[in-house]
Protein backbone atom coordinates (compact mmCIF):
# COMPACT_ATOMS: atom_id res chain seq x y z
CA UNK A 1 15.38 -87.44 -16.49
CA UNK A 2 12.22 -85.41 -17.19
CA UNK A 3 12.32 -82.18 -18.23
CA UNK A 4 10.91 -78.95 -16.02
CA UNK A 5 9.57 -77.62 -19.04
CA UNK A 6 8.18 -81.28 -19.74
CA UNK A 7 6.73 -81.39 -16.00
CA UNK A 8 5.44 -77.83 -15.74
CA UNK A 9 3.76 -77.61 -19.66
CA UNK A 10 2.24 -80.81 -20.20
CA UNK A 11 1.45 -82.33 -15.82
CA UNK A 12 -1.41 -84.28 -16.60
CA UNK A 13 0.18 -86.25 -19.16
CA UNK A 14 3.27 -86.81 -17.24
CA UNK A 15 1.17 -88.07 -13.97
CA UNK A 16 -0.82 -90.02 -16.73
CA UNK A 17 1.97 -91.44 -17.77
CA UNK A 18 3.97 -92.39 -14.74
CA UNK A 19 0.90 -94.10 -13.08
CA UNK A 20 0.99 -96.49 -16.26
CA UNK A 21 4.28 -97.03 -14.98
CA UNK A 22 2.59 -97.50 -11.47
CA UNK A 23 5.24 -95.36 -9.74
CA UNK A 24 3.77 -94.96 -6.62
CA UNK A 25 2.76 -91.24 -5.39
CA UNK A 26 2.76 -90.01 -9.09
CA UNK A 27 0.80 -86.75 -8.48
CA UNK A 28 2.50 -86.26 -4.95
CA UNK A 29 5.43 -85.70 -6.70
CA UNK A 30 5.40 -84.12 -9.22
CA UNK A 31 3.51 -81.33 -7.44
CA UNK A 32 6.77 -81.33 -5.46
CA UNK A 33 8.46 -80.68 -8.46
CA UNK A 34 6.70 -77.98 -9.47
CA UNK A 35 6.67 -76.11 -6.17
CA UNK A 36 10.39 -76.85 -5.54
CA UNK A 37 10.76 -74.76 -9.39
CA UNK A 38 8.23 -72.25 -8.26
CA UNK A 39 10.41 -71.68 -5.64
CA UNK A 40 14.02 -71.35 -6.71
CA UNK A 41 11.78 -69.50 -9.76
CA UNK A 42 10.49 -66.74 -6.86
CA UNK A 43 14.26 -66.64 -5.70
CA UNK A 44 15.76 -65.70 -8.65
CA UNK A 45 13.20 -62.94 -9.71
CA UNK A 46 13.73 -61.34 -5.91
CA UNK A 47 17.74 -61.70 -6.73
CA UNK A 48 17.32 -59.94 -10.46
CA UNK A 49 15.30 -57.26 -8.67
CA UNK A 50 17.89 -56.56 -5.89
CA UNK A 51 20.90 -56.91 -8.21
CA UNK A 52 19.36 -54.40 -10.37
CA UNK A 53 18.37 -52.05 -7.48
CA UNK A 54 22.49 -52.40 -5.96
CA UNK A 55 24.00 -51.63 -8.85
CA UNK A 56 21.62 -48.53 -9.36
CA UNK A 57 22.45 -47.32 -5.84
CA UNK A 58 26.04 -48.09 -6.18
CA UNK A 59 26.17 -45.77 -9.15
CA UNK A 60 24.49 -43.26 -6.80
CA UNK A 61 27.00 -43.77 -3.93
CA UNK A 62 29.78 -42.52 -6.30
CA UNK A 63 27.54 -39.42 -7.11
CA UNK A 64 26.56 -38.41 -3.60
CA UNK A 65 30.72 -38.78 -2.55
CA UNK A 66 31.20 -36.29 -5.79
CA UNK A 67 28.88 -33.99 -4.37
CA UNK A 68 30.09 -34.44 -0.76
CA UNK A 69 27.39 -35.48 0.64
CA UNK A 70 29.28 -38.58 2.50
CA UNK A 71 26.95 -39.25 5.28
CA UNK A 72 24.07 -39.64 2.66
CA UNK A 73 26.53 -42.07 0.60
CA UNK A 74 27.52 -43.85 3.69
CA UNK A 75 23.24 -44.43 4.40
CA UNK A 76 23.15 -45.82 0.86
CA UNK A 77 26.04 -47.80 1.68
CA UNK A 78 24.27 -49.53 4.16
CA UNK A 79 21.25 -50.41 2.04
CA UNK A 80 23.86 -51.77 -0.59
CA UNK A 81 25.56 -54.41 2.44
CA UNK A 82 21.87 -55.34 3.52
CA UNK A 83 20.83 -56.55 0.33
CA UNK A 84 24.10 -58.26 -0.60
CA UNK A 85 23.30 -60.15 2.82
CA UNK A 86 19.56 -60.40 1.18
CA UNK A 87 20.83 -61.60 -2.57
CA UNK A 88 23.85 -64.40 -0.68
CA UNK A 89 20.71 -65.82 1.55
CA UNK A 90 18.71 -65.90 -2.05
CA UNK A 91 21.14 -67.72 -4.10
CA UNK A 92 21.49 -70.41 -1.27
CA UNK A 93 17.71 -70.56 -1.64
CA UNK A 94 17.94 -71.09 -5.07
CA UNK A 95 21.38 -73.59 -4.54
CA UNK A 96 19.15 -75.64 -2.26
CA UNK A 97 15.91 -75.82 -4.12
CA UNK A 98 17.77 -76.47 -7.58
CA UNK A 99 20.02 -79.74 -5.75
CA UNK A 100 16.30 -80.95 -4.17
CA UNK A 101 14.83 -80.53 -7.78
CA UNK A 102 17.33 -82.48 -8.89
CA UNK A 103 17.35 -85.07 -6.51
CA UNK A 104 13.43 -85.58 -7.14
CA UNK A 105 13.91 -86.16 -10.80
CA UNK A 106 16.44 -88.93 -10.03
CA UNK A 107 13.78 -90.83 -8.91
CA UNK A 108 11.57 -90.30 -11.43
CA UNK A 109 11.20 -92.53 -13.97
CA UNK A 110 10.62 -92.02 -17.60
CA UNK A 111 7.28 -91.61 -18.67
CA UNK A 112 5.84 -93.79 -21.28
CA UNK A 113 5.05 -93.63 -25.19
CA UNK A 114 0.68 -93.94 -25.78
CA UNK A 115 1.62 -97.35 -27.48
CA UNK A 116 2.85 -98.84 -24.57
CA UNK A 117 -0.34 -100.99 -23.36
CA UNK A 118 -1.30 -101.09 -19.75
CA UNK A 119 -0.63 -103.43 -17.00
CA UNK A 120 1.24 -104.11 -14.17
CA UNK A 121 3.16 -107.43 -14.75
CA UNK A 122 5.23 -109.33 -17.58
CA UNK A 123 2.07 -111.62 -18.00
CA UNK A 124 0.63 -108.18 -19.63
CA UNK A 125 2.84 -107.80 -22.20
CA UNK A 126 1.88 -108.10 -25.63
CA UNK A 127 2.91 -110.58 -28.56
CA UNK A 128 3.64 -108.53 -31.42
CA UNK A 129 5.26 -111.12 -33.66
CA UNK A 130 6.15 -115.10 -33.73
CA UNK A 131 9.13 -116.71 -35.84
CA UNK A 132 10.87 -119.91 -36.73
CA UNK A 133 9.48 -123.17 -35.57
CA UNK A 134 9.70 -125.37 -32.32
CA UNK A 135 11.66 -128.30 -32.96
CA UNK A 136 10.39 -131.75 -31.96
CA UNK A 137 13.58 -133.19 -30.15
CA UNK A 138 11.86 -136.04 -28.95
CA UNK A 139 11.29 -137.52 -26.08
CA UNK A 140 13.86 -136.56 -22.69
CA UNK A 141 15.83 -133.76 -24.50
CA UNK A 142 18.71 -132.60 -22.21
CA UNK A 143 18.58 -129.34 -20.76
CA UNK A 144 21.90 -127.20 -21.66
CA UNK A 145 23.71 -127.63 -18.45
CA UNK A 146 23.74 -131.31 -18.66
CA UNK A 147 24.54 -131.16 -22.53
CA UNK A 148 27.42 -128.63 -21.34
CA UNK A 149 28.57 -131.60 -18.85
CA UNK A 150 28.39 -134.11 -21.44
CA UNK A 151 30.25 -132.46 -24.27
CA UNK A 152 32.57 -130.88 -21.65
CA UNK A 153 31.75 -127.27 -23.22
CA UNK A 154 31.19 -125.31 -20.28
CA UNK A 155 31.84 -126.10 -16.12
CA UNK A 156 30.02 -124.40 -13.86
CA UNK A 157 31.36 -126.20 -10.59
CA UNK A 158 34.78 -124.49 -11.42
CA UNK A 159 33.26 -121.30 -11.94
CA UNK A 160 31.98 -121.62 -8.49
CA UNK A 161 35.56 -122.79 -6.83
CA UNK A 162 37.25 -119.42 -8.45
CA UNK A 163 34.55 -116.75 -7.96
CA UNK A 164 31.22 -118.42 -6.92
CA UNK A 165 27.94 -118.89 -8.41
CA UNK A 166 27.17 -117.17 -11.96
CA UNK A 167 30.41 -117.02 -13.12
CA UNK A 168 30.68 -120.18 -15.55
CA UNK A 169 34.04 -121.37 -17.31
CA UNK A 170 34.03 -121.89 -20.80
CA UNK A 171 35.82 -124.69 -22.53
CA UNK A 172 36.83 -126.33 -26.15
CA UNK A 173 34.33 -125.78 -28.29
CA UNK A 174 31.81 -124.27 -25.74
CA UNK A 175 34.52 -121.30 -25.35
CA UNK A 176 34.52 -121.23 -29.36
CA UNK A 177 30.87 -121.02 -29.64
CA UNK A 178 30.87 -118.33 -27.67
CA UNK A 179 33.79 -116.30 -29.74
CA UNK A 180 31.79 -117.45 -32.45
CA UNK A 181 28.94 -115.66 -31.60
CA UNK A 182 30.91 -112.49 -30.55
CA UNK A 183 32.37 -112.25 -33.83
CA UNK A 184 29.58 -113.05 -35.46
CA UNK A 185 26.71 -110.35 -33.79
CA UNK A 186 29.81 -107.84 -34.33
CA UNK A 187 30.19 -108.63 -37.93
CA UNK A 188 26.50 -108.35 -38.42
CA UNK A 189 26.35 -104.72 -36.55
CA UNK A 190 29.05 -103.40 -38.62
CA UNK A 191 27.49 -104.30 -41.81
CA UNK A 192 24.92 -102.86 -40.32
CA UNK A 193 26.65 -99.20 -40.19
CA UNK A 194 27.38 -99.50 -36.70
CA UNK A 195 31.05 -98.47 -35.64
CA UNK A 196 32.84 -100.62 -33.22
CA UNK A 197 33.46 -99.36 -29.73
CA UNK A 198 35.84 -101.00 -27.13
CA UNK A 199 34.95 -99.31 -23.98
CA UNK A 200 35.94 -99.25 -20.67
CA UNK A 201 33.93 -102.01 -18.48
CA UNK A 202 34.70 -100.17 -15.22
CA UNK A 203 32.31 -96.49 -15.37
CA UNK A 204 32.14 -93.70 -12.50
CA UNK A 205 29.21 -92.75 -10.52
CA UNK A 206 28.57 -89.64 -13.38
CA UNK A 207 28.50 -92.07 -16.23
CA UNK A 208 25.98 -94.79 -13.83
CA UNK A 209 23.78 -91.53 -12.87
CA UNK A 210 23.73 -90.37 -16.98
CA UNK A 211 22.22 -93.07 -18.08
CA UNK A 212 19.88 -94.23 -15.21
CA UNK A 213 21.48 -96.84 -13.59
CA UNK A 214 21.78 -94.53 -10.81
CA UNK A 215 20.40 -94.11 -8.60
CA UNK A 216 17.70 -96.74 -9.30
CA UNK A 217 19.29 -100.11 -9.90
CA UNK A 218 22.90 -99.43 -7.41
CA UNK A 219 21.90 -102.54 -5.28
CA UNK A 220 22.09 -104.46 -8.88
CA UNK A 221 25.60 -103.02 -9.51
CA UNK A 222 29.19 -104.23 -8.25
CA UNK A 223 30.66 -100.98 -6.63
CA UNK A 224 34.24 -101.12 -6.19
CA UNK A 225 34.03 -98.85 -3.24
CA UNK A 226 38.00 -98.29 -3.05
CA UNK A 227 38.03 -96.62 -6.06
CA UNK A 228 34.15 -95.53 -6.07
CA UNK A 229 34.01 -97.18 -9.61
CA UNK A 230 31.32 -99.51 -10.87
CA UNK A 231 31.70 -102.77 -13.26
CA UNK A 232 29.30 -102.15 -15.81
CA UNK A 233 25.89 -103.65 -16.23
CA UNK A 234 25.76 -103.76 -19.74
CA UNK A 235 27.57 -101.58 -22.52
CA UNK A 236 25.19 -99.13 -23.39
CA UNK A 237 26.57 -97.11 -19.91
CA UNK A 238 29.84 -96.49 -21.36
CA UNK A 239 28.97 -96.17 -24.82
CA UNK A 240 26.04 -93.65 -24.49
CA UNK A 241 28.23 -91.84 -22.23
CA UNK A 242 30.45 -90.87 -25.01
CA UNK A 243 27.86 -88.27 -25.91
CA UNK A 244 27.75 -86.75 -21.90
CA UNK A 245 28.13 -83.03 -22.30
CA UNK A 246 28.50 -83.15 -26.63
CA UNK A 247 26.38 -80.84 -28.64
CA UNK A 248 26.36 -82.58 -31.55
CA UNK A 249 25.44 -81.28 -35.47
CA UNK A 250 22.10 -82.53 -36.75
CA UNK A 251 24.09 -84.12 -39.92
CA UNK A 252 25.92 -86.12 -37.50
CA UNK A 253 23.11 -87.92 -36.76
CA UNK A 254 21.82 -90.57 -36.31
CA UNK A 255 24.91 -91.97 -34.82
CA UNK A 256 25.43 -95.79 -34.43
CA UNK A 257 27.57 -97.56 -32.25
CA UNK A 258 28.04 -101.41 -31.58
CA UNK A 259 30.15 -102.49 -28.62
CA UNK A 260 31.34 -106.12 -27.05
CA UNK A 261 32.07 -106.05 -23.31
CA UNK A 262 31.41 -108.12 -20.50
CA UNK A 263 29.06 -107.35 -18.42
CA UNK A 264 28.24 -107.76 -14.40
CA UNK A 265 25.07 -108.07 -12.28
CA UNK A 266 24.68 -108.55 -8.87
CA UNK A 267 20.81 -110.17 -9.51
CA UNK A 268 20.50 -109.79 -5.76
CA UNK A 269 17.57 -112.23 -4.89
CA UNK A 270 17.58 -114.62 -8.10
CA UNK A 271 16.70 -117.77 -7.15
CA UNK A 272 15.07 -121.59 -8.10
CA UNK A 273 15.18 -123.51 -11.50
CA UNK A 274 14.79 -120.67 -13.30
CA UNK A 275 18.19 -119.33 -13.07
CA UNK A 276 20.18 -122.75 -13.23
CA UNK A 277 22.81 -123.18 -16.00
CA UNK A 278 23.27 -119.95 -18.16
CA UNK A 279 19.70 -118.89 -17.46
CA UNK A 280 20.93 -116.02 -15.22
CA UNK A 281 24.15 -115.40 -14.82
CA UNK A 282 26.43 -112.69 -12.36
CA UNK A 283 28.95 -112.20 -15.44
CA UNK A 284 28.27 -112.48 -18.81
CA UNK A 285 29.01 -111.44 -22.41
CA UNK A 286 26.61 -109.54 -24.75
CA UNK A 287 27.15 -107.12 -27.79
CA UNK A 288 25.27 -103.83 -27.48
CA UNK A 289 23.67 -101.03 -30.45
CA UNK A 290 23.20 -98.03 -29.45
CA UNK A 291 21.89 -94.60 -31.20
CA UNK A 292 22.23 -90.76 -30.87
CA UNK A 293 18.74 -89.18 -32.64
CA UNK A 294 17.02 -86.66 -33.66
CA UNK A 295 13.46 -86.61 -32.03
CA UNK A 296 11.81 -86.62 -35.83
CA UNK A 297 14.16 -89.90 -36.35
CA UNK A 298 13.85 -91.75 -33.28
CA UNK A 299 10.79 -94.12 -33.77
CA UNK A 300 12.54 -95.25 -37.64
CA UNK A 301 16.06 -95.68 -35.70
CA UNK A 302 14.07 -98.05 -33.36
CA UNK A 303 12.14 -99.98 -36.30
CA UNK A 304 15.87 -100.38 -37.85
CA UNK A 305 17.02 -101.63 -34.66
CA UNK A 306 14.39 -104.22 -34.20
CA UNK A 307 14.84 -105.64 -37.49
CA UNK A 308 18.46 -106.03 -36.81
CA UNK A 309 17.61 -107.87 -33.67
CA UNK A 310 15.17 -109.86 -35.65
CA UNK A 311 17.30 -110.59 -38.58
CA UNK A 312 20.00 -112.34 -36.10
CA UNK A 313 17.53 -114.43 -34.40
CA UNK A 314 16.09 -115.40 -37.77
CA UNK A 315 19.94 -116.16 -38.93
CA UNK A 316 20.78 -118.14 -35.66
CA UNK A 317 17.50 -120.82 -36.88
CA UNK A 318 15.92 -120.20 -32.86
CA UNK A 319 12.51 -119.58 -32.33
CA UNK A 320 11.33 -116.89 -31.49
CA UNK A 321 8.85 -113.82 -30.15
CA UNK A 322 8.57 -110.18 -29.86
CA UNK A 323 7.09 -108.89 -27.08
CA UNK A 324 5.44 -104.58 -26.68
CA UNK A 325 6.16 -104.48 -23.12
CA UNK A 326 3.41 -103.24 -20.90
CA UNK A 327 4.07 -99.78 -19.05
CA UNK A 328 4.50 -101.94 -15.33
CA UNK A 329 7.04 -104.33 -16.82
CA UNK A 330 9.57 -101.34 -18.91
CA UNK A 331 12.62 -100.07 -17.17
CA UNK A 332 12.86 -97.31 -15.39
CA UNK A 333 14.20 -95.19 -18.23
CA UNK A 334 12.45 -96.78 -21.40
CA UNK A 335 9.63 -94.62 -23.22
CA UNK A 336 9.04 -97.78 -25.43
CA UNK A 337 10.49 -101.23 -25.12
CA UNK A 338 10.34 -104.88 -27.24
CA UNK A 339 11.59 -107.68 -25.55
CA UNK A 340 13.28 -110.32 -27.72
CA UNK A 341 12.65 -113.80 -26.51
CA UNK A 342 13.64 -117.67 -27.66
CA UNK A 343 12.30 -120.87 -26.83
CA UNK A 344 14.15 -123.48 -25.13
CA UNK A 345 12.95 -126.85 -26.52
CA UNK A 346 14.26 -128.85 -23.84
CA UNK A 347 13.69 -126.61 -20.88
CA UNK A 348 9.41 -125.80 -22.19
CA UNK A 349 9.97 -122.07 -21.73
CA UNK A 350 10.68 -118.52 -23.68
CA UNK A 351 14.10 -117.22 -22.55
CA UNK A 352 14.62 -113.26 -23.06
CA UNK A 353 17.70 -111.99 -24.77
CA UNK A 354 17.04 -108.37 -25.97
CA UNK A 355 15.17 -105.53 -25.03
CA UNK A 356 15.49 -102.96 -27.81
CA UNK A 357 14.47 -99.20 -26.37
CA UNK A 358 13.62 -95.72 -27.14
CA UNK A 359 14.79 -93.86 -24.06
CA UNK A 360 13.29 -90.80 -26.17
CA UNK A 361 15.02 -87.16 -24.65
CA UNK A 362 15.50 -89.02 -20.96
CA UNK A 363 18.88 -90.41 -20.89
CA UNK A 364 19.50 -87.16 -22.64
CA UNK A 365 18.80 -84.45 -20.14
CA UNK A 366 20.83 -86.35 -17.86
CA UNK A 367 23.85 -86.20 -19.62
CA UNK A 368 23.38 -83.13 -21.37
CA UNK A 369 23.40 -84.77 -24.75
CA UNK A 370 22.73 -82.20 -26.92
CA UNK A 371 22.56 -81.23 -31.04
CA UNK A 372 22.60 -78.24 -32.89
CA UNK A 373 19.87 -77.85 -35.59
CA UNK A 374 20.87 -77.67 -39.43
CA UNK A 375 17.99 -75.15 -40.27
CA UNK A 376 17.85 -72.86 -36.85
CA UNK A 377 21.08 -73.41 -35.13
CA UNK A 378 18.81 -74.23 -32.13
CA UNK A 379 20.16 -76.66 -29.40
CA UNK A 380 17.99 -79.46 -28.55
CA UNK A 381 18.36 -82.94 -26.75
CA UNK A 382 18.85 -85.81 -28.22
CA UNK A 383 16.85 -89.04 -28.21
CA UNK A 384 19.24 -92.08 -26.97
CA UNK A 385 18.18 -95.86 -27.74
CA UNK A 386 19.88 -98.78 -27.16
CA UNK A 387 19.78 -103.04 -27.54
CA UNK A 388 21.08 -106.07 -26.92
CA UNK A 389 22.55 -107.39 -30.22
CA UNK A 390 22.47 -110.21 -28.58
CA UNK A 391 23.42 -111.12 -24.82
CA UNK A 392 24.93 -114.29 -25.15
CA UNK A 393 24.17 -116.58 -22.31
CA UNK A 394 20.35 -118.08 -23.31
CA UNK A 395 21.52 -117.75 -26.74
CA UNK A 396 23.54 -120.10 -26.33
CA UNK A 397 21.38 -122.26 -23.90
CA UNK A 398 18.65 -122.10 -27.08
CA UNK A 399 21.29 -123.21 -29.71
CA UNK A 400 22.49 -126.20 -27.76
CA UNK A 401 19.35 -127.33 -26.21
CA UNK A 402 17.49 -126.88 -29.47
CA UNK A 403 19.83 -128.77 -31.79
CA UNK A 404 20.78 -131.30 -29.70
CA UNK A 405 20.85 -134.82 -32.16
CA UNK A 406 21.41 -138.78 -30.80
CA UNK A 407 24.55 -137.65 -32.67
CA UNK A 408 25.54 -134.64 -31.03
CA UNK A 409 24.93 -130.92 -31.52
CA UNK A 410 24.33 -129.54 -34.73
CA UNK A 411 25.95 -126.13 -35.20
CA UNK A 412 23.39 -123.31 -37.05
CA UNK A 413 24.95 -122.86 -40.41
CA UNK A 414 25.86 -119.20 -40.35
CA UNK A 415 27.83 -119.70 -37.40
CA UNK A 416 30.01 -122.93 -39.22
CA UNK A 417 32.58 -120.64 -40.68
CA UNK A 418 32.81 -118.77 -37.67
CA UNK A 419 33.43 -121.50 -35.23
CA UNK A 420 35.31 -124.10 -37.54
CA UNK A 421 33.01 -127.34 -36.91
CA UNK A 422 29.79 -128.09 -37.98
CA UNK A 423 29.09 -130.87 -34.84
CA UNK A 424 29.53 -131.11 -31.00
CA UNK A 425 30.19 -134.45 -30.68
């Protein structure tokens, strides 16, 4: 969420910014903004004034009863009751405009960094880097659902018969590929410096609203509406939320945290070839880093975490690209964004699985994630990033489809000791 002071100090650069975003109505809005503070800004001055004023003339109400003068106390009396009417009227002023400030900044998205390039789509995003070459497979290369079918690793028509479409079942080696990669992106983030975190994969509507999800992406989220609980879209909800209402000390920083959970996503609308097989899935696993920073720290803590995300891809033998995301294609809470992406040999197309982002002091303000300076012992908010580290499911399309052999699947080397086998076959 953006800051007043942010807003009211520095408007032109936040409209700037949000209209590279192209949210709609940019200067509309944040002109409400500004009013709605103005106003609950004008209440409180009238309150401090009339505060001030009753306490002065209920000091003189005690003098004028000393002196006997009570009908002159009882007049003051009077003006004392009408502007306690006056002040409760105020702060109900000031209740409602602060709740319809707030509201407004819910829906306002993060604005973003002057490296972000412009445009409006995904086909404006940038190419910042290119790794590890396409392999020739030949001619007819499977596709990974129909290598899953033929080396009976994975079955999607019994995913559908126990909870429906985008839920696959994992079997034999496919379900020790998978663990294998768990265990492997973990082992990697902890040598990393990144402590382990088994969260909760259930979060409540404070923990969906702290870092963004809410209000902006609810339609995306499973709600379990008895309970008014949400299954989580991705780690980095639960873990950042560790940090909701924490000042923290500045040599506690930056903090690093890695996390394995399943996640869940409605993908309300997904349709056509481009979500068969793994490509999009309702349920799926992926490891998460996230980082607490200091706003002098941030940008190196997201260079780290890029080269981590790198490094894996590298490790894993996929090809692969890093993409500067244009400001019409980041998330609604992202300052800066990369998009981690790996070709699919068989299917002719890039397949994302990572954005790495710099949330800078957004996620922040809304949960009140705060540290406490070494030097000043001034409080200040946090910056929050966060990445996948990886998300499993087109990982694993890529490794089958891409090392697919007339004798069966080769396994990448680094995962061998990992999974026990060398060969799908």
């Amino acid at each position: 969420m953006l800051t007043i002071k942010l807003i009211t100090e520095q408007t032109e650069r936040v409209i700037k910014g949000l209209e590279k975003k192209h949210f709609g109505n940019a200067e509309e809005t944040i002109d409400q903004v500004i009013a709605l503070d103005k106003k609950r800004r004008a209440a409180q001055t009238t309150l401090d004034k009339n505060l001030a004023e009753a306490k002065q003339l209920a000091a003189r109400i005690g003098a004028l009863m000393k002196e006997g003068k009570r009908e002159e106390a009882e007049a003051v009396k009077a003006e004392v009751a009408t502007l306690k009417a006056t002040n409760a009227a105020l702060e109900e002023e000031m209740k409602t405009a602060a709740e319809d400030t707030q509201n407004l900044l819910y829906t306002i998205p993060n604005i973003p960094y002057d490296e972000v390039p412009e445009g409006a789509h995904a086909e404006d995003n940038v190419v910042e880097k290119t790794g590890n070459e396409v392999p020739d497979l030949g001619p007819n290369p499977l596709p990974h659902w129909e290598l899953a079918k033929k080396y009976n690793l994975i079955d999607f028509d019994l995913g559908v018969k126990i909870s429906g479409a985008g839920f696959p079942v994992y079997r034999g080696k496919g379900a020790r590929l998978q663990r294998a990669l768990i265990n492997f992106f973990l082992d990697e983030a902890r040598n990393a410096g990144y402590e382990e975190i088994m969260p909760p994969t259930v979060v409540n509507q404070a923990s969906g609203y702290g870092t963004g999800q809410l209000p902006d992406k609810e339609g995306q989220m499973y709600h379990c509406t008895a309970d008014d609980l949400y299954l989580i879209p991705t780690a980095e909800v639960p873990v950042t939320n560790i940090y909701r209402d924490v000042i923290l000390d500045e040599k506690e920083l930056p903090i690093k945290n890695t996390a394995y959970t399943q996640c869940f996503r409605r993908e309300a609308g997904s349709y056509g070839k481009d979500v068969r097989g793994l490509n999009r899935l309702h349920e799926f696993s992926k490891i998460e880093i996230v980082r607490i920073d200091t706003p002098e720290h941030s940008k190196e803590s997201h260079k780290e975490m890029l080269d981590h995300v790198e490094n894996l891809v590298k490790k894993l033998e996929l090809p692969y690209r890093i993409l500067r995301l244009c400001g019409g294609d980041m998330s609604f809470t992202a300052a800066l964004c990369f998009d981690f992406e790996v070709y699919s040999a068989a299917q002719e197309r890039w397949l994302e699985v990572s954005s790495v982002s710099n949330f800078d002091a957004y996620q922040a303000n809304r949960l009140k994630c705060r540290y406490r300076r070494t030097e000043d012992k001034k409080i200040e908010l946090c910056h929050t990033l966060n990445g996948s580290a990886l998300a499993l499911p087109r990982i694993l399309a890529a490794i089958l489809e891409n090392n697919q052999t007339p004798e069966g699947i080769r396994i990448p080397k680094v995962l061998v000791p990992y999974c026990g086998f060398d060969m799908i076959d």
